[in-house]
PDB file of N, CA and C in Angstrom:
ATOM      1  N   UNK A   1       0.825  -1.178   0.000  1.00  0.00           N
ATOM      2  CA  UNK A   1       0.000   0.000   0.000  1.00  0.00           C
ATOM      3  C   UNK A   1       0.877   1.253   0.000  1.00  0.00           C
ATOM      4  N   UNK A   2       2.033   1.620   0.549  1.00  0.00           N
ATOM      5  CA  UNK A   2       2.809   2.692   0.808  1.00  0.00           C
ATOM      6  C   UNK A   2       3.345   2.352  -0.288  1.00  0.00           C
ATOM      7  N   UNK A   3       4.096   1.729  -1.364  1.00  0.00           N
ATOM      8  CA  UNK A   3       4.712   1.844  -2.585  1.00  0.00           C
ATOM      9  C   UNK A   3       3.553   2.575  -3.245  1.00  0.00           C
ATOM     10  N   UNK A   4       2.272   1.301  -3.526  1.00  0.00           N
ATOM     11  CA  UNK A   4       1.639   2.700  -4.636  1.00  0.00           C
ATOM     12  C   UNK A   4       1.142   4.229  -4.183  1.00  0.00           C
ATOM     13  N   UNK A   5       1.323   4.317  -2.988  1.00  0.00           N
ATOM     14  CA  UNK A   5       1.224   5.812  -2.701  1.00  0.00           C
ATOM     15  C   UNK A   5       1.938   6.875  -2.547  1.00  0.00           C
ATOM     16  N   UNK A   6       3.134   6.050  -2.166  1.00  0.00           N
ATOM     17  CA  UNK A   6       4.724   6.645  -2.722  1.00  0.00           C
ATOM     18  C   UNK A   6       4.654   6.766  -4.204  1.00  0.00           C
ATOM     19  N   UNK A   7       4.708   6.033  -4.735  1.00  0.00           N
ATOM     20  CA  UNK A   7       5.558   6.042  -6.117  1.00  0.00           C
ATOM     21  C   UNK A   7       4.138   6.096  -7.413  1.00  0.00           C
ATOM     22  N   UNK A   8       2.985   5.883  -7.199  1.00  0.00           N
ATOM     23  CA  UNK A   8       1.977   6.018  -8.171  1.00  0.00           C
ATOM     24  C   UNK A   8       1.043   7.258  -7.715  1.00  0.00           C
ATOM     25  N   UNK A   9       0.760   7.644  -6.950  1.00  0.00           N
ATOM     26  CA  UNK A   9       0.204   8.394  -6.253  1.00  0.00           C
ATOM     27  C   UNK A   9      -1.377   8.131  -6.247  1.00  0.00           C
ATOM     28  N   UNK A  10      -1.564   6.798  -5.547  1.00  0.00           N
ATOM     29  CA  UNK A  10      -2.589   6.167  -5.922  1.00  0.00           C
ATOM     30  C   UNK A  10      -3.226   5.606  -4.382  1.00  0.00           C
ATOM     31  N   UNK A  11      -4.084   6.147  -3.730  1.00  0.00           N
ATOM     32  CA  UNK A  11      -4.818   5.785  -2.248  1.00  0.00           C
ATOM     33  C   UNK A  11      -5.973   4.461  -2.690  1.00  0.00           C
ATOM     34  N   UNK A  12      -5.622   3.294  -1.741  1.00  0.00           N
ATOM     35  CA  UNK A  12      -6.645   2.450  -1.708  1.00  0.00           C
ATOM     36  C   UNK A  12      -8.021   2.679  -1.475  1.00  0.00           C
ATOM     37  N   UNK A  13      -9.282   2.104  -2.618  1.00  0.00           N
ATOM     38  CA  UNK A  13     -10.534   2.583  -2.109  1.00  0.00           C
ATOM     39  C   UNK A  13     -11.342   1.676  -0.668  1.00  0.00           C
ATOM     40  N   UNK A  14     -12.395   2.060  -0.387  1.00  0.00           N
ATOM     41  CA  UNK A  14     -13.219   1.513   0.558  1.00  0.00           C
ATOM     42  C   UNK A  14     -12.881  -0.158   1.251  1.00  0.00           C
ATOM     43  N   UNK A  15     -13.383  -0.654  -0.320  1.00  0.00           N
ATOM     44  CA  UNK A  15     -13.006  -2.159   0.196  1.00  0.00           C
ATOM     45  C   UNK A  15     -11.676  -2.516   0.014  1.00  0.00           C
ATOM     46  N   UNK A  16     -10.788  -1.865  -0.439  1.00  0.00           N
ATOM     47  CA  UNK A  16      -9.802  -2.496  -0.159  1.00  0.00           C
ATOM     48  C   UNK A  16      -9.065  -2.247   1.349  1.00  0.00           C
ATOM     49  N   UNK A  17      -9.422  -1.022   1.558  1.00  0.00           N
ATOM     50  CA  UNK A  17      -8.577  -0.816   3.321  1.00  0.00           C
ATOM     51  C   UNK A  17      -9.681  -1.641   3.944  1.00  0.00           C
ATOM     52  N   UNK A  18     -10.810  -1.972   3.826  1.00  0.00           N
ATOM     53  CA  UNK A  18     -11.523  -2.967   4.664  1.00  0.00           C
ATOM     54  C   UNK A  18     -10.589  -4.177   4.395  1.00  0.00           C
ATOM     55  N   UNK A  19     -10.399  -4.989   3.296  1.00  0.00           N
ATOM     56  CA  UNK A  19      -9.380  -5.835   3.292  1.00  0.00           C
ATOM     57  C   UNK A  19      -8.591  -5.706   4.409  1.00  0.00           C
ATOM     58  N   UNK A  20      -7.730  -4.761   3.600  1.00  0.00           N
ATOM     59  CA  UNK A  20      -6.196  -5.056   4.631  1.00  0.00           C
ATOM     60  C   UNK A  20      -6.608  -4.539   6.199  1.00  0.00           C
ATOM     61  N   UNK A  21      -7.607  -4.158   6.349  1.00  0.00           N
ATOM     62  CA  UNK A  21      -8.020  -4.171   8.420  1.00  0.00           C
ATOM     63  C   UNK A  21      -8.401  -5.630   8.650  1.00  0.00           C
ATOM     64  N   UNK A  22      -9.364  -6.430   7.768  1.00  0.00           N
ATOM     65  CA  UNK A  22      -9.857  -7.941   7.930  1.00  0.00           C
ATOM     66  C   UNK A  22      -8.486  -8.925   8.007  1.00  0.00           C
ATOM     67  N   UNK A  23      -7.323  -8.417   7.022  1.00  0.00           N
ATOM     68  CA  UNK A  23      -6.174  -9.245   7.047  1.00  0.00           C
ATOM     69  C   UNK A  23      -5.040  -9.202   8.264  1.00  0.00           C
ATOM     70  N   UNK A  24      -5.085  -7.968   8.467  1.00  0.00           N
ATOM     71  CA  UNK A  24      -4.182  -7.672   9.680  1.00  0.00           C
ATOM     72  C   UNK A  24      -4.825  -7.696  10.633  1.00  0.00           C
ATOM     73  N   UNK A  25      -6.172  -7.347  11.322  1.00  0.00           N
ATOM     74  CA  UNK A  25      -6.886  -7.855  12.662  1.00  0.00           C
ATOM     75  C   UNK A  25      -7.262  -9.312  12.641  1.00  0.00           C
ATOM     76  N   UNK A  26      -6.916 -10.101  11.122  1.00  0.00           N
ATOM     77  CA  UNK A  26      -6.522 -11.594  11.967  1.00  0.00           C
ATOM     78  C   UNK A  26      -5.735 -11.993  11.719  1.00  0.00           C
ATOM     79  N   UNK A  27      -4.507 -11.017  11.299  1.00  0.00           N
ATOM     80  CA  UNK A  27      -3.202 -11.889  12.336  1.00  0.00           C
ATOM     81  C   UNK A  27      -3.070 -11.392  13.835  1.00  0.00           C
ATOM     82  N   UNK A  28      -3.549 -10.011  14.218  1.00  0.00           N
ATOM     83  CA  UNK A  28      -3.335  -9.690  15.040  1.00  0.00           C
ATOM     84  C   UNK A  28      -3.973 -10.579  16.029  1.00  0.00           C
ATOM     85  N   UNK A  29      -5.297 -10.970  15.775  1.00  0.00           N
ATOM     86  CA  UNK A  29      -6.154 -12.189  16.966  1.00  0.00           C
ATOM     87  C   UNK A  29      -5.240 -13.096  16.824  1.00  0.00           C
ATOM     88  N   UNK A  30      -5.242 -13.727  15.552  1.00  0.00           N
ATOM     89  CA  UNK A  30      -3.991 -15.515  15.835  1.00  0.00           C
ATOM     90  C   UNK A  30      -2.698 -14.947  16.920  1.00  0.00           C
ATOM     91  N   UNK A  31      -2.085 -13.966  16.708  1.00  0.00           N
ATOM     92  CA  UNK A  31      -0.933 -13.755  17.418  1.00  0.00           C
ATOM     93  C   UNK A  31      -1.407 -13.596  19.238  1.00  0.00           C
ATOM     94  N   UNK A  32      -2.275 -12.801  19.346  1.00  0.00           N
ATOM     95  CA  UNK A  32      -3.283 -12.813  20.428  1.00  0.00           C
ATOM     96  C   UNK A  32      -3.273 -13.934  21.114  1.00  0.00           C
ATOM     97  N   UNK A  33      -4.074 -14.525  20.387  1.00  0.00           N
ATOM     98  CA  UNK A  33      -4.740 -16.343  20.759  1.00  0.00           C
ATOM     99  C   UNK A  33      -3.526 -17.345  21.638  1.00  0.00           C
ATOM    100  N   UNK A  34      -2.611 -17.086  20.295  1.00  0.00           N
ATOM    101  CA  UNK A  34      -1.380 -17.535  20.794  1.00  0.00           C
ATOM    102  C   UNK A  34      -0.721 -17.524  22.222  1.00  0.00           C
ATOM    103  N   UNK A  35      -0.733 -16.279  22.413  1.00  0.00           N
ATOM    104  CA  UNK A  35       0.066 -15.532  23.444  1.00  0.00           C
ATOM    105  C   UNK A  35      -0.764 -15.955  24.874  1.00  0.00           C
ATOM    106  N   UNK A  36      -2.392 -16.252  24.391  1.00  0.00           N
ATOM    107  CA  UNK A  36      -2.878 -16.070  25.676  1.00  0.00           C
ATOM    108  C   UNK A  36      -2.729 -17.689  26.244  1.00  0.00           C
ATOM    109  N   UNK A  37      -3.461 -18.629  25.087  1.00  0.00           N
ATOM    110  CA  UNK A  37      -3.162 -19.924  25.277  1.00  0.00           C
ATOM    111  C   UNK A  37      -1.950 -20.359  25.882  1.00  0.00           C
ATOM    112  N   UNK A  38      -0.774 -19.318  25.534  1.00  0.00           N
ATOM    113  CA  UNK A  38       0.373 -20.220  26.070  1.00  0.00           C
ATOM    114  C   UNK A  38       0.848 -21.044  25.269  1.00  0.00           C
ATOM    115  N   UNK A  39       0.867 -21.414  23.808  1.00  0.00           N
ATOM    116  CA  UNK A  39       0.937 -22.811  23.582  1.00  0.00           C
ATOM    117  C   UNK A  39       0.675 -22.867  21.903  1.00  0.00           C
ATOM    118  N   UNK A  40       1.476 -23.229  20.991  1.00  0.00           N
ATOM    119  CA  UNK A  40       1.059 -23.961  19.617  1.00  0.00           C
ATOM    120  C   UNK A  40      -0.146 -24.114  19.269  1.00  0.00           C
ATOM    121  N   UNK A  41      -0.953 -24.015  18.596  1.00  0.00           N
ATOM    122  CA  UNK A  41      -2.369 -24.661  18.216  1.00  0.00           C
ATOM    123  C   UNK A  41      -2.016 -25.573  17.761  1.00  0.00           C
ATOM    124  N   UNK A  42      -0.724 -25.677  16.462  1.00  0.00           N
ATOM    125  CA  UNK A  42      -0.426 -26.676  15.931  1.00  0.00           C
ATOM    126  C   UNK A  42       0.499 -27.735  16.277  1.00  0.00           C
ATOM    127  N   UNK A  43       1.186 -27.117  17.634  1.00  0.00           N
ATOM    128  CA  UNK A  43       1.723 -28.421  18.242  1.00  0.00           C
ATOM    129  C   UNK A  43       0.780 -29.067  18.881  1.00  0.00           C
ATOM    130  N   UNK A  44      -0.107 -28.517  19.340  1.00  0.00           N
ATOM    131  CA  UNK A  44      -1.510 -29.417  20.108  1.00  0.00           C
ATOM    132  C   UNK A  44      -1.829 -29.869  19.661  1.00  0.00           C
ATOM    133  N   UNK A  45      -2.563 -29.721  18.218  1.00  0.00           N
ATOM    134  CA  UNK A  45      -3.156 -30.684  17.772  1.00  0.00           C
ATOM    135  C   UNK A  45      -2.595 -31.042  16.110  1.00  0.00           C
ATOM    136  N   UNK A  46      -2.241 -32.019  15.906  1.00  0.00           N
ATOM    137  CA  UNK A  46      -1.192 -32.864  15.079  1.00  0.00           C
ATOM    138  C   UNK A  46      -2.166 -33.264  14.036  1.00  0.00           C
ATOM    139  N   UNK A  47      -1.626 -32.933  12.928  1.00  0.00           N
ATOM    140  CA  UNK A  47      -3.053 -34.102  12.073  1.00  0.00           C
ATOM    141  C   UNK A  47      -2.214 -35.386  12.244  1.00  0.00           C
ATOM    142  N   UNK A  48      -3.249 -36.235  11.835  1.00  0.00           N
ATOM    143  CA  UNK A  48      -2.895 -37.653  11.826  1.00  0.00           C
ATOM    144  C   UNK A  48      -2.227 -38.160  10.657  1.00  0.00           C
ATOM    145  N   UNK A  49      -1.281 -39.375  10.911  1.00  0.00           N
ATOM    146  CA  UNK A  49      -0.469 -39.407  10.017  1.00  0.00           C
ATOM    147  C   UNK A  49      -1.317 -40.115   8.663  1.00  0.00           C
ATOM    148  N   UNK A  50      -2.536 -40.925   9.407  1.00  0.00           N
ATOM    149  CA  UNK A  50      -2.960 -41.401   7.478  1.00  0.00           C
ATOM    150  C   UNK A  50      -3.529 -40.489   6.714  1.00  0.00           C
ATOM    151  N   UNK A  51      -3.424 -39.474   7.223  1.00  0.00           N
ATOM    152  CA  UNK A  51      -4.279 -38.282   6.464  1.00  0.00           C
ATOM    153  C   UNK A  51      -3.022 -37.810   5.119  1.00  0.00           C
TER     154      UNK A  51
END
């Protein structure tokens, strides 16, 4: 987003900054989640190997 507004002089419309708030407030929850659990989601739970 800061390149094309640097260098094209071009501001994202409506839905796209809704995007990138939907994309970054969920990494920000997974990182969250993480932190509070204490703990891997994905070391907890393993898929199975015949899968």
């Amino acid at each position: 987003m800061l390149w094309g507004v640097i260098v094209f002089d071009e501001w994202p419309d409506a839905i796209a900054l809704f995007g990138i708030g939907l994309i970054f407030g969920s990494g920000l929850y997974a990182f969250w989640r993480e932190n509070v659990r204490g703990a891997n989601i994905a070391v907890d739970h393993p898929v199975p190997r015949n899968r």
